[in-house]
PDB file of N, CA and C in Angstrom:
ATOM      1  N   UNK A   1       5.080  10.218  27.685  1.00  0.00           N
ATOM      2  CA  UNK A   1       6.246  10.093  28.542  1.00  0.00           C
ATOM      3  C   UNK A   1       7.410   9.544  27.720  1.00  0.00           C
ATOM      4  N   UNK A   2       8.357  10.465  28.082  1.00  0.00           N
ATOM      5  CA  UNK A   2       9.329   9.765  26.925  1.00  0.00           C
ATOM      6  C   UNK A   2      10.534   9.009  27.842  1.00  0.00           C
ATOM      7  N   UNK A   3      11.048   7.770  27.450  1.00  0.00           N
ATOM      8  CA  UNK A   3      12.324   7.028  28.236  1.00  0.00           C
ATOM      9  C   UNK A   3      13.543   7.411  28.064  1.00  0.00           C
ATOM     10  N   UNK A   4      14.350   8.226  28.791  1.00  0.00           N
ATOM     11  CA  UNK A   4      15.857   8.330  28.159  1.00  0.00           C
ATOM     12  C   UNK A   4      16.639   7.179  28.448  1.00  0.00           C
ATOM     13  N   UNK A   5      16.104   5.962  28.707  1.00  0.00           N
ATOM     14  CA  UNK A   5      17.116   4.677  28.911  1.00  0.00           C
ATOM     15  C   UNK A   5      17.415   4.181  27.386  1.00  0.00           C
ATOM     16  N   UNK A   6      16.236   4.583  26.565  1.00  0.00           N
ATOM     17  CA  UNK A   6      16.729   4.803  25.251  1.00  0.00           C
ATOM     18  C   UNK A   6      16.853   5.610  24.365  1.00  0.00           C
ATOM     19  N   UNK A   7      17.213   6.556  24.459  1.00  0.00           N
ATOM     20  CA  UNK A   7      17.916   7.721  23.964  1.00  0.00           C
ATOM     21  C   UNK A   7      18.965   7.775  22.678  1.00  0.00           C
ATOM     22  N   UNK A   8      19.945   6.878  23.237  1.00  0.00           N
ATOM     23  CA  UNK A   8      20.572   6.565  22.344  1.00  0.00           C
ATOM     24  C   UNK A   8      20.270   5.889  21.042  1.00  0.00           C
ATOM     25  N   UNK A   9      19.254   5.477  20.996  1.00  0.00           N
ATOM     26  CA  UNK A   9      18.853   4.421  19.896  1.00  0.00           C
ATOM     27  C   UNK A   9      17.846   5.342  18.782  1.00  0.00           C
ATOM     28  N   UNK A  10      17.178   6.239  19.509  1.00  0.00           N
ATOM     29  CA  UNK A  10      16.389   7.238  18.176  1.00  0.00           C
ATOM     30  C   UNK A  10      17.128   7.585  17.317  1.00  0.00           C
ATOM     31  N   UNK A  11      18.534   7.961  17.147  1.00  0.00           N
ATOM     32  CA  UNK A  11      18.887   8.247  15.696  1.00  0.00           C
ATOM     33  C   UNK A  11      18.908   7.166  14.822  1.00  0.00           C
ATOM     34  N   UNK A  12      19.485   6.007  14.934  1.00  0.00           N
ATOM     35  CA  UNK A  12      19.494   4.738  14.188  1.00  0.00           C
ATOM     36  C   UNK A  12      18.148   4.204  14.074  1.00  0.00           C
ATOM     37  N   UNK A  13      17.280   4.353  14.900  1.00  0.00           N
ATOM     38  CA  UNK A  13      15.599   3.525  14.735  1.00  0.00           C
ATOM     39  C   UNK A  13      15.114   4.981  13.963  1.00  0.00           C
ATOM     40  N   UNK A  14      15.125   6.379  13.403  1.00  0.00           N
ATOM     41  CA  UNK A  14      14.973   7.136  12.485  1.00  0.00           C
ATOM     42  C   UNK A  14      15.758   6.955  11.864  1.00  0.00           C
ATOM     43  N   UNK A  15      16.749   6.977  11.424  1.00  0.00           N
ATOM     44  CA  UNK A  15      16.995   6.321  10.086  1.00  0.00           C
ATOM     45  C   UNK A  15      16.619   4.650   9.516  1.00  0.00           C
ATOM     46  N   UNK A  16      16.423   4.241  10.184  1.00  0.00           N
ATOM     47  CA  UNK A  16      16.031   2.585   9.682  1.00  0.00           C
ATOM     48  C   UNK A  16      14.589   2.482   9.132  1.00  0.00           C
ATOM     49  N   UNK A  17      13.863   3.785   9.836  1.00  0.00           N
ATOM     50  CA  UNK A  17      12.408   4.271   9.718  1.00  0.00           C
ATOM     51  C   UNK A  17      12.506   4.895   8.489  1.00  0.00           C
ATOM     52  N   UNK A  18      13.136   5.646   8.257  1.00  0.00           N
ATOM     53  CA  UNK A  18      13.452   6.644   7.175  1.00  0.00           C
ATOM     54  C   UNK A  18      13.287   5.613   5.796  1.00  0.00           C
ATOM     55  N   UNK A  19      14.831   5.163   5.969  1.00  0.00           N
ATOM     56  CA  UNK A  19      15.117   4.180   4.709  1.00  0.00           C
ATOM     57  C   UNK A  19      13.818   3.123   4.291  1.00  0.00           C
ATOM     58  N   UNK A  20      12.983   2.402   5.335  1.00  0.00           N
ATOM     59  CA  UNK A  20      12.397   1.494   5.032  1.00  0.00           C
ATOM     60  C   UNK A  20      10.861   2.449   4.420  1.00  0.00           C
ATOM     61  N   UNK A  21      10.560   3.581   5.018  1.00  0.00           N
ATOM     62  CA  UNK A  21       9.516   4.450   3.995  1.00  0.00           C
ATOM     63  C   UNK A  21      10.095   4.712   2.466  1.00  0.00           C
ATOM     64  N   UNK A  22      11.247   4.946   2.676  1.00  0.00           N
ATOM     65  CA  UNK A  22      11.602   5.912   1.224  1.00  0.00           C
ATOM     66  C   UNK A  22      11.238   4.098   0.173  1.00  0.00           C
ATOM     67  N   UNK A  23      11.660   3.033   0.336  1.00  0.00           N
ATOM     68  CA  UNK A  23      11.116   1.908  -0.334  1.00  0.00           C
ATOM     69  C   UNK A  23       9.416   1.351  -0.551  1.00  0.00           C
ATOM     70  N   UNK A  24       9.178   1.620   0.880  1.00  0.00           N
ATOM     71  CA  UNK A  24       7.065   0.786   0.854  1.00  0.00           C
ATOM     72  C   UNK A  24       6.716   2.125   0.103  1.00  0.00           C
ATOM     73  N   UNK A  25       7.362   3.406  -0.058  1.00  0.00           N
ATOM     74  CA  UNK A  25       6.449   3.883  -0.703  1.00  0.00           C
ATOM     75  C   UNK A  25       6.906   4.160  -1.645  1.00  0.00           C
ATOM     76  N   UNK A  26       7.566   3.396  -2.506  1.00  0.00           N
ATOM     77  CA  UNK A  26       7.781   3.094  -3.987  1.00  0.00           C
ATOM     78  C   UNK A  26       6.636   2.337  -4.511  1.00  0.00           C
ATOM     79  N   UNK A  27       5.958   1.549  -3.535  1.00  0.00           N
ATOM     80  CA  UNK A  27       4.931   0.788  -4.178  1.00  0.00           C
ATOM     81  C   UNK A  27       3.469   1.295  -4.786  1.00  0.00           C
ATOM     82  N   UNK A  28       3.597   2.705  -4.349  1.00  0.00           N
ATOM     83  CA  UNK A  28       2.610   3.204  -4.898  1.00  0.00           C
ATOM     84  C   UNK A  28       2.394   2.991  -6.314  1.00  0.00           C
ATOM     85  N   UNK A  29       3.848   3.523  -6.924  1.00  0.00           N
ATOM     86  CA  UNK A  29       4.184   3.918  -8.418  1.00  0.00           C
ATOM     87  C   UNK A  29       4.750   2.201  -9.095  1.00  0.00           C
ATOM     88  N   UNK A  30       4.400   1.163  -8.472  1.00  0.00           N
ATOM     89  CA  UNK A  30       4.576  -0.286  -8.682  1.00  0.00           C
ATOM     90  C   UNK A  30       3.885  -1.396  -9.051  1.00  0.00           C
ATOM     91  N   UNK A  31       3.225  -1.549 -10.351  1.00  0.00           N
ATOM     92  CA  UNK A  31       1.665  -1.845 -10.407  1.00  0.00           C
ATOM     93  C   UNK A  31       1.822  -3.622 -10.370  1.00  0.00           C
ATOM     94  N   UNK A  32       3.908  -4.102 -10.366  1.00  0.00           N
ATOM     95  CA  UNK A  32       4.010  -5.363 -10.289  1.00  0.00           C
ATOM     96  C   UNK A  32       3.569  -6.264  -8.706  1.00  0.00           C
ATOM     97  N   UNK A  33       3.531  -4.993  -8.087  1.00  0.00           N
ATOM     98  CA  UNK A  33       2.959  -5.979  -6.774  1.00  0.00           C
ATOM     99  C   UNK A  33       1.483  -6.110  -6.775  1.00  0.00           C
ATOM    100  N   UNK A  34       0.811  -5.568  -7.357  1.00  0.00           N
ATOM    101  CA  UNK A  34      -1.025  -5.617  -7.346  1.00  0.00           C
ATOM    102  C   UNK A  34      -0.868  -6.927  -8.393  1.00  0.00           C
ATOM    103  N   UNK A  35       0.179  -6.766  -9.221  1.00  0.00           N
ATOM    104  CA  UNK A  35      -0.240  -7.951 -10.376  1.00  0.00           C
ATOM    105  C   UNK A  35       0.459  -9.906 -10.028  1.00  0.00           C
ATOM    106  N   UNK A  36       1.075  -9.512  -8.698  1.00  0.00           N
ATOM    107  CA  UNK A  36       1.727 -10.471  -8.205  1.00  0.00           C
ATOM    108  C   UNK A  36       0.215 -11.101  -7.473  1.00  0.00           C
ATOM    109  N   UNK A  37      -0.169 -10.172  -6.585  1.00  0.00           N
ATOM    110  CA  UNK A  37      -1.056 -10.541  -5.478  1.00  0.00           C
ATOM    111  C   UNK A  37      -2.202 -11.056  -6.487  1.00  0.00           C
ATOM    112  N   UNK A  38      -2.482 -10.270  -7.631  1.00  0.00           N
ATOM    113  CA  UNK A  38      -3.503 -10.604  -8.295  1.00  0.00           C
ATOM    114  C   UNK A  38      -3.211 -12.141  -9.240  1.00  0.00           C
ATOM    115  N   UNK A  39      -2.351 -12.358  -9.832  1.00  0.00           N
ATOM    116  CA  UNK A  39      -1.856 -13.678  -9.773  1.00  0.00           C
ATOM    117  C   UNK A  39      -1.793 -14.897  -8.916  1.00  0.00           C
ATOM    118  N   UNK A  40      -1.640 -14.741  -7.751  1.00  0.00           N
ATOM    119  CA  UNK A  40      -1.517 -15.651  -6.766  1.00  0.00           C
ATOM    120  C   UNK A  40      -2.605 -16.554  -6.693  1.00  0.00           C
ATOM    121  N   UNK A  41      -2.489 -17.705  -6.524  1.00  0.00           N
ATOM    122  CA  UNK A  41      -3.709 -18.566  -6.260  1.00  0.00           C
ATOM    123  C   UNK A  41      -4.410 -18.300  -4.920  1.00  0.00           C
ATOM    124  N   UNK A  42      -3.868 -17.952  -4.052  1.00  0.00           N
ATOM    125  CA  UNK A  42      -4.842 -17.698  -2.414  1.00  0.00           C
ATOM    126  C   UNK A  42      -5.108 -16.377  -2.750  1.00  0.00           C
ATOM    127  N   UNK A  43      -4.154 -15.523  -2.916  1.00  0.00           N
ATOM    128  CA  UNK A  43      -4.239 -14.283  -2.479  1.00  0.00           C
ATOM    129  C   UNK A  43      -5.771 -13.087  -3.093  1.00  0.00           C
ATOM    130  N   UNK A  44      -5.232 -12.829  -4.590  1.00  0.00           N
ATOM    131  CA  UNK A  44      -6.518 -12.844  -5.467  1.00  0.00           C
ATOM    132  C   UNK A  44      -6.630 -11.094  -5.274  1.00  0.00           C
ATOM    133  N   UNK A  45      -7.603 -10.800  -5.833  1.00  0.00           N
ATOM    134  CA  UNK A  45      -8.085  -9.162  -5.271  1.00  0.00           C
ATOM    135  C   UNK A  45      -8.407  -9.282  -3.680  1.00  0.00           C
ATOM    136  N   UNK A  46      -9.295 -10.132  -3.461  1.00  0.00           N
ATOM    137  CA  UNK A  46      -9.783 -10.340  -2.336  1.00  0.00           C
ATOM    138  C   UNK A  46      -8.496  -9.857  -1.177  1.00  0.00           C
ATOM    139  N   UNK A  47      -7.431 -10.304  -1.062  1.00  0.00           N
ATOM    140  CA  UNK A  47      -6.302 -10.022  -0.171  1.00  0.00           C
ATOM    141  C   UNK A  47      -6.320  -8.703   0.177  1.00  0.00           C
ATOM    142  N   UNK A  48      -6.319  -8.037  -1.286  1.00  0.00           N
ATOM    143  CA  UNK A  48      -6.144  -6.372  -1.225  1.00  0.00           C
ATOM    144  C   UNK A  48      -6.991  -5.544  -0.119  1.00  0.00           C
ATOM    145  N   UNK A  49      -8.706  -5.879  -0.845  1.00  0.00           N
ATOM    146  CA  UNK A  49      -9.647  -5.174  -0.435  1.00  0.00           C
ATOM    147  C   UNK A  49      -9.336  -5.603   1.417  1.00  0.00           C
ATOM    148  N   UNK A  50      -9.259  -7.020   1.957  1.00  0.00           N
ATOM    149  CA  UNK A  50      -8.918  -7.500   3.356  1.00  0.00           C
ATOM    150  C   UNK A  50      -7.907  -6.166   4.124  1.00  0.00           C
ATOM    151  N   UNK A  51      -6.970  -6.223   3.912  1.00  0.00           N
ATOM    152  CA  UNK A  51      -5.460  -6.302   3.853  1.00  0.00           C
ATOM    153  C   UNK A  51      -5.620  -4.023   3.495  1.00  0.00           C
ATOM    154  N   UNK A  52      -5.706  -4.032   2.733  1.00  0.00           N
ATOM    155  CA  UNK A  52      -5.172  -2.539   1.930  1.00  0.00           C
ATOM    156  C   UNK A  52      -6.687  -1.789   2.367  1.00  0.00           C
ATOM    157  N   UNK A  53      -7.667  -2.631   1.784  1.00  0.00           N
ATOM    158  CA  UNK A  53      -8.909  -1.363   2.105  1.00  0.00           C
ATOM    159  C   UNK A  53      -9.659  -1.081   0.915  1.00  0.00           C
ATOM    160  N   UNK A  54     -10.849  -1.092   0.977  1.00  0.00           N
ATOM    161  CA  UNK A  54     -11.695  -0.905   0.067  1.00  0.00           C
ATOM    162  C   UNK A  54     -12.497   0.633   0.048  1.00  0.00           C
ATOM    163  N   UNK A  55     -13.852   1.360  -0.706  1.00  0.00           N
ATOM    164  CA  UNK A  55     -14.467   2.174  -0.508  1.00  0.00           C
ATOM    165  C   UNK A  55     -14.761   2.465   1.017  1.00  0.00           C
ATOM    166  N   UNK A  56     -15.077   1.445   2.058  1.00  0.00           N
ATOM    167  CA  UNK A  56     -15.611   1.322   3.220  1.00  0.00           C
ATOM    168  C   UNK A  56     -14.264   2.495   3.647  1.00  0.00           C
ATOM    169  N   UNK A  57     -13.769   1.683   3.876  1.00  0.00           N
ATOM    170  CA  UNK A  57     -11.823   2.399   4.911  1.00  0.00           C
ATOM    171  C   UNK A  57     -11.995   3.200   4.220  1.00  0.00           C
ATOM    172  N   UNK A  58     -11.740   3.938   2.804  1.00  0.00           N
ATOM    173  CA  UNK A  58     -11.202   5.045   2.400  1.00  0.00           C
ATOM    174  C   UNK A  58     -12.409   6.222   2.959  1.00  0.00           C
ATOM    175  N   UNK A  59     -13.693   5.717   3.111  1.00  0.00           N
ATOM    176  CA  UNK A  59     -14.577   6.862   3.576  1.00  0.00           C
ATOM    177  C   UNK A  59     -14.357   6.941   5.060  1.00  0.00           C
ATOM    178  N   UNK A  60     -14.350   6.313   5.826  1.00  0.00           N
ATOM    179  CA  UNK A  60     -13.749   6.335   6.888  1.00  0.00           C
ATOM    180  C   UNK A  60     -12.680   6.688   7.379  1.00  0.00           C
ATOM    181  N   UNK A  61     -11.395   6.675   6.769  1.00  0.00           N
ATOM    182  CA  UNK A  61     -10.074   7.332   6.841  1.00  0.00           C
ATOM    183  C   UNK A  61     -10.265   8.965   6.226  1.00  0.00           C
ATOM    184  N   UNK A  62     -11.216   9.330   5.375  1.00  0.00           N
ATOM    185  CA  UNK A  62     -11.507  10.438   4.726  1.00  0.00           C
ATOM    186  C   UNK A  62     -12.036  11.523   5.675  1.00  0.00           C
ATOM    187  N   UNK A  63     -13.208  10.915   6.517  1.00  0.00           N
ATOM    188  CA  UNK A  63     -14.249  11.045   7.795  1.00  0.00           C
ATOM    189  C   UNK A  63     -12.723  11.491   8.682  1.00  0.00           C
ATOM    190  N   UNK A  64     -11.768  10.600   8.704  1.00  0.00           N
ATOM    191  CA  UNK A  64     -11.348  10.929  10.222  1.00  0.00           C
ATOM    192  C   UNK A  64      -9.874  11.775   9.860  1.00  0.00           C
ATOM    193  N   UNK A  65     -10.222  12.451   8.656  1.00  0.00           N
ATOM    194  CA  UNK A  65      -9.474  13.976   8.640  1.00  0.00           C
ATOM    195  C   UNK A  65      -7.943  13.414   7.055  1.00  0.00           C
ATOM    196  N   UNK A  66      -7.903  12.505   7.104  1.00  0.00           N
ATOM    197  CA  UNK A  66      -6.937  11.829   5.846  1.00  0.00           C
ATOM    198  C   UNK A  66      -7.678  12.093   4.629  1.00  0.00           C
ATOM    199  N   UNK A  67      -6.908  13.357   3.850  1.00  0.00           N
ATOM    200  CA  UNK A  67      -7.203  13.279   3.125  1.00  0.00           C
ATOM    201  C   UNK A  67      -6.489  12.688   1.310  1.00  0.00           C
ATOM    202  N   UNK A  68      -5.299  12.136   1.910  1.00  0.00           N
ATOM    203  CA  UNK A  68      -4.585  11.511   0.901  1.00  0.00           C
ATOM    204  C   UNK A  68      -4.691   9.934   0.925  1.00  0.00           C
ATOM    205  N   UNK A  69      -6.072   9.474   1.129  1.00  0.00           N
ATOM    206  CA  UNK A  69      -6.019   7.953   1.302  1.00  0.00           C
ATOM    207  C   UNK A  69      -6.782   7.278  -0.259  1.00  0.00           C
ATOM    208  N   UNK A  70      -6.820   6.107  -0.402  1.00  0.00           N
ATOM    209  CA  UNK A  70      -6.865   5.791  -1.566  1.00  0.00           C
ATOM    210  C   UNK A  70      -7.837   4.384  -1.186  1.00  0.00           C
ATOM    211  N   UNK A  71      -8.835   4.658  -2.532  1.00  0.00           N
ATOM    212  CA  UNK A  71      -9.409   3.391  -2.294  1.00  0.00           C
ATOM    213  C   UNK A  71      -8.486   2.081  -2.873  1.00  0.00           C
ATOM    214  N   UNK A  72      -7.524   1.032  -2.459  1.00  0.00           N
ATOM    215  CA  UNK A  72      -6.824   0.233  -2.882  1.00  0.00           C
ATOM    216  C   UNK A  72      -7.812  -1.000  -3.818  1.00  0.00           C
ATOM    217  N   UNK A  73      -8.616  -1.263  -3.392  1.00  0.00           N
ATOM    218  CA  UNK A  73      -9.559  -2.353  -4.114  1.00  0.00           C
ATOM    219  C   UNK A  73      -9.793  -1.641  -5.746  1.00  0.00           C
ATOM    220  N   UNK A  74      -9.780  -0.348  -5.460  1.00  0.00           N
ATOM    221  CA  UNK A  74     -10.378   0.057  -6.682  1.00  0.00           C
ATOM    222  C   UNK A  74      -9.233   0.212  -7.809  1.00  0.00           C
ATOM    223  N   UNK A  75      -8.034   0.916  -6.904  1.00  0.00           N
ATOM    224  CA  UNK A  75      -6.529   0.893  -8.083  1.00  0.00           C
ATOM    225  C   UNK A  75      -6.376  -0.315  -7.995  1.00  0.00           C
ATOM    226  N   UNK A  76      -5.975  -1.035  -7.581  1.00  0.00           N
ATOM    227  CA  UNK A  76      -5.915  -2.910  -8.067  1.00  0.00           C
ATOM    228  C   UNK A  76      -6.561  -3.152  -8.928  1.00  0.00           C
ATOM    229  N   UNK A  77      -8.130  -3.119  -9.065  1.00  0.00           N
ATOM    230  CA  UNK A  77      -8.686  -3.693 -10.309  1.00  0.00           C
ATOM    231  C   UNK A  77      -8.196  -2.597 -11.601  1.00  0.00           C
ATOM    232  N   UNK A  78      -8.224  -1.327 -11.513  1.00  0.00           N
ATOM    233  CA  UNK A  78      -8.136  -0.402 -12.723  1.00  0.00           C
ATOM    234  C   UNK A  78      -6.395  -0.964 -12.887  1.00  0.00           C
ATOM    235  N   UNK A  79      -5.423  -1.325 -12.129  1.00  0.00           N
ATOM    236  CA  UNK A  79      -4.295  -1.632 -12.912  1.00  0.00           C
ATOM    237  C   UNK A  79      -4.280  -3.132 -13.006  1.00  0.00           C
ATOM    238  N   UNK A  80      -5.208  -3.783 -12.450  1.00  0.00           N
ATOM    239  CA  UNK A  80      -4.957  -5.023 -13.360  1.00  0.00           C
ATOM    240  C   UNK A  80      -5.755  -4.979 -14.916  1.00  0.00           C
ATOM    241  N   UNK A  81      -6.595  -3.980 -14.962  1.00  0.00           N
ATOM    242  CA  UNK A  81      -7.408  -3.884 -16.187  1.00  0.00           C
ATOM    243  C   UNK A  81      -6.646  -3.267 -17.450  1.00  0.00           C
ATOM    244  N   UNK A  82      -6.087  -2.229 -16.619  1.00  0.00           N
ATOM    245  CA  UNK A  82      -5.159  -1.714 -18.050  1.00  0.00           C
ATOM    246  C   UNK A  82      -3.658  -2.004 -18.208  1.00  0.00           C
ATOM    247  N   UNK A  83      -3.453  -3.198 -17.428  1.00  0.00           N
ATOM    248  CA  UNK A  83      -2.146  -4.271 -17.730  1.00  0.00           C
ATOM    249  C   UNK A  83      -2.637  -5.560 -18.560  1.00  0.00           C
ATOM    250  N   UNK A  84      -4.215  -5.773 -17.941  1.00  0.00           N
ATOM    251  CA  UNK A  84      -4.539  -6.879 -19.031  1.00  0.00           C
ATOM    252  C   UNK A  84      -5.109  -6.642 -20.598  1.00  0.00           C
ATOM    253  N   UNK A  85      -5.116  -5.251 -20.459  1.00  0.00           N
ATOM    254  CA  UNK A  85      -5.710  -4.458 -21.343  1.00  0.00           C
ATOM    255  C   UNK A  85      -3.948  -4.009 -22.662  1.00  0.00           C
ATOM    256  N   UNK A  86      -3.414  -3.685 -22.438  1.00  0.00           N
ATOM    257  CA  UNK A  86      -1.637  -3.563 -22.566  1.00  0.00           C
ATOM    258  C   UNK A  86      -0.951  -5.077 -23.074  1.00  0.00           C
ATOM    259  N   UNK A  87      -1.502  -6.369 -22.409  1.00  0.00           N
ATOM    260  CA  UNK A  87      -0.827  -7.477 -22.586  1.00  0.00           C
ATOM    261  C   UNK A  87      -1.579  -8.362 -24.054  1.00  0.00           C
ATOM    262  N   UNK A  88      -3.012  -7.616 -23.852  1.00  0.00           N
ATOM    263  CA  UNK A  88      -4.098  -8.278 -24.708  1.00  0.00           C
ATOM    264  C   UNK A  88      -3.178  -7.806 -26.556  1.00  0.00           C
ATOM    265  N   UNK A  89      -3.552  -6.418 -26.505  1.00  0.00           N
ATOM    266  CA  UNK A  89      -2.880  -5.737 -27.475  1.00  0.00           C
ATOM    267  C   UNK A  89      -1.541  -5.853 -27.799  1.00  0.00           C
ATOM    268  N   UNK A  90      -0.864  -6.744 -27.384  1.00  0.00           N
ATOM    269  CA  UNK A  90       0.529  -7.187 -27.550  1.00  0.00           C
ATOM    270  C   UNK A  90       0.329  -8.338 -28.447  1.00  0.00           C
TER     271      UNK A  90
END
């Protein structure tokens, strides 16, 4: 059911939608936020796998027809490995 009492407001709440995707999904290609979280004293890998999703979710999101989903636990550790791997050799 759709409301036309707000009507007026879908073009501005699609674009605000718009703009704020074209940024979160910069983070794909951003390996400083896995290395922030992975830095953090609370946060840790652990946050990720919570939070983003591990093997479990990605077979499950896979199961329920997504097929562009990503195991996050697993790119977190492979880019903290070949950033610590990059920093070592420096």
């Amino acid at each position: 059911m759709v409301d036309n009492h707000f009507a007026i407001y879908h073009g501005a709440l699609n674009n605000g939608l718009s703009k704020l995707w074209k940024y979160y999904s910069q983070f794909d290609e951003k390996p400083v936020y896995i290395l922030v979280l992975f830095l953090h004293p609370y946060y840790k890998l652990d946050y990720i796998k919570m939070a983003w999703g591990g093997a479990k979710e990605k077979a499950e999101e896979i199961w329920a027809g997504n097929k562009d989903v990503k195991d996050w636990q697993d790119e977190a550790q492979q880019i903290v490995e070949q950033s610590m791997e990059e920093y070592y050799q420096c």
